[in-house]
Protein backbone atom coordinates (compact mmCIF):
# COMPACT_ATOMS: atom_id res chain seq x y z
CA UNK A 1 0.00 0.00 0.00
CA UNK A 2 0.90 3.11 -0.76
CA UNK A 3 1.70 6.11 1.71
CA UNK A 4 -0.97 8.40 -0.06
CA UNK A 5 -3.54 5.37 0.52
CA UNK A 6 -2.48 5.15 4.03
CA UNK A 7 -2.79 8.94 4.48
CA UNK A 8 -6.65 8.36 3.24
CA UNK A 9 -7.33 4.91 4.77
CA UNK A 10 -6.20 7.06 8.40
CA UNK A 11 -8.03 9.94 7.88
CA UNK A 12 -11.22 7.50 6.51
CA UNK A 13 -11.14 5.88 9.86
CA UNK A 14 -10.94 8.47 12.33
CA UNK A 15 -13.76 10.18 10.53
CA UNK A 16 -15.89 6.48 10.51
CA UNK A 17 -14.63 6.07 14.13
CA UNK A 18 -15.74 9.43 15.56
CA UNK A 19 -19.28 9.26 13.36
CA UNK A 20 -19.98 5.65 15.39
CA UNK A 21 -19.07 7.06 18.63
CA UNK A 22 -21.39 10.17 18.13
CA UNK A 23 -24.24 7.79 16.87
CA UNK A 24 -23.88 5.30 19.59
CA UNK A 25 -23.78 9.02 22.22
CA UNK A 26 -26.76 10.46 20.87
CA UNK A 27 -28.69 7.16 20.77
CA UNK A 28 -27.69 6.49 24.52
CA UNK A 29 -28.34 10.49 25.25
CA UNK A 30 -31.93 10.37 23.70
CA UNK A 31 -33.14 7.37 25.64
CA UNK A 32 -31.89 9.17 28.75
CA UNK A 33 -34.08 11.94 27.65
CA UNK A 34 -36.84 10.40 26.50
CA UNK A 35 -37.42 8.21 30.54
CA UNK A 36 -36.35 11.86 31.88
CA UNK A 37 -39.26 13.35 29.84
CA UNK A 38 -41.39 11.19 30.88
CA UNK A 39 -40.49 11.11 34.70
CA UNK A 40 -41.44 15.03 34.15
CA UNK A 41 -44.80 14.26 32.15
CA UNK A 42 -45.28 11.98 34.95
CA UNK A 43 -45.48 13.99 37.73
CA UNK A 44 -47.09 17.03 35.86
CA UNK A 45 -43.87 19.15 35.74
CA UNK A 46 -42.54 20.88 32.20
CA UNK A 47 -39.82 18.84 30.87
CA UNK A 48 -37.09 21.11 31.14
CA UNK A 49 -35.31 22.79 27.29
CA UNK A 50 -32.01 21.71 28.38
CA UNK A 51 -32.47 17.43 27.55
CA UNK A 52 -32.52 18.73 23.76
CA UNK A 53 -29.07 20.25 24.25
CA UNK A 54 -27.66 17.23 25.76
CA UNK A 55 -29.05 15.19 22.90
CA UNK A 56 -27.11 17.36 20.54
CA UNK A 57 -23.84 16.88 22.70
CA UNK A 58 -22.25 13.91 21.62
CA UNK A 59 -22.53 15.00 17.67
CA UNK A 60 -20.23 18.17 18.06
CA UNK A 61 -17.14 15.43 18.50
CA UNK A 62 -17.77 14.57 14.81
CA UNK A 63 -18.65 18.23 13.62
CA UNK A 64 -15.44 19.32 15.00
CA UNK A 65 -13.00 16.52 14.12
């Protein structure tokens, strides 16, 4: 192999890498928020803004790679 293919075959993986990492973070962060919502709905309280936000969290790892 050459070292042009390795240069792409590294940079292919880290981008693959960090893209499963922030899908298997936002799945794991949106089932948090999904029981939290519904511990809120629950007990008649507003589900609070901020469970979208941490949703969002784990894809900024990709966005900023």
């Amino acid at each position: 192999m050459s070292d042009a293919a390795m240069i792409v075959a590294g940079a292919i993986a880290c981008l693959g890498l960090a893209g499963a990492g922030s899908a298997f973070g936002t799945g794991l962060a949106a089932a948090a928020a999904v029981g939290a919502w519904k511990k809120c709905y629950a007990a008649n309280k507003p589900a609070p803004f901020l469970l979208l936000s941490f949703v969002g969290a784990p894809i900024t790892q990709t966005l900023y790679e």
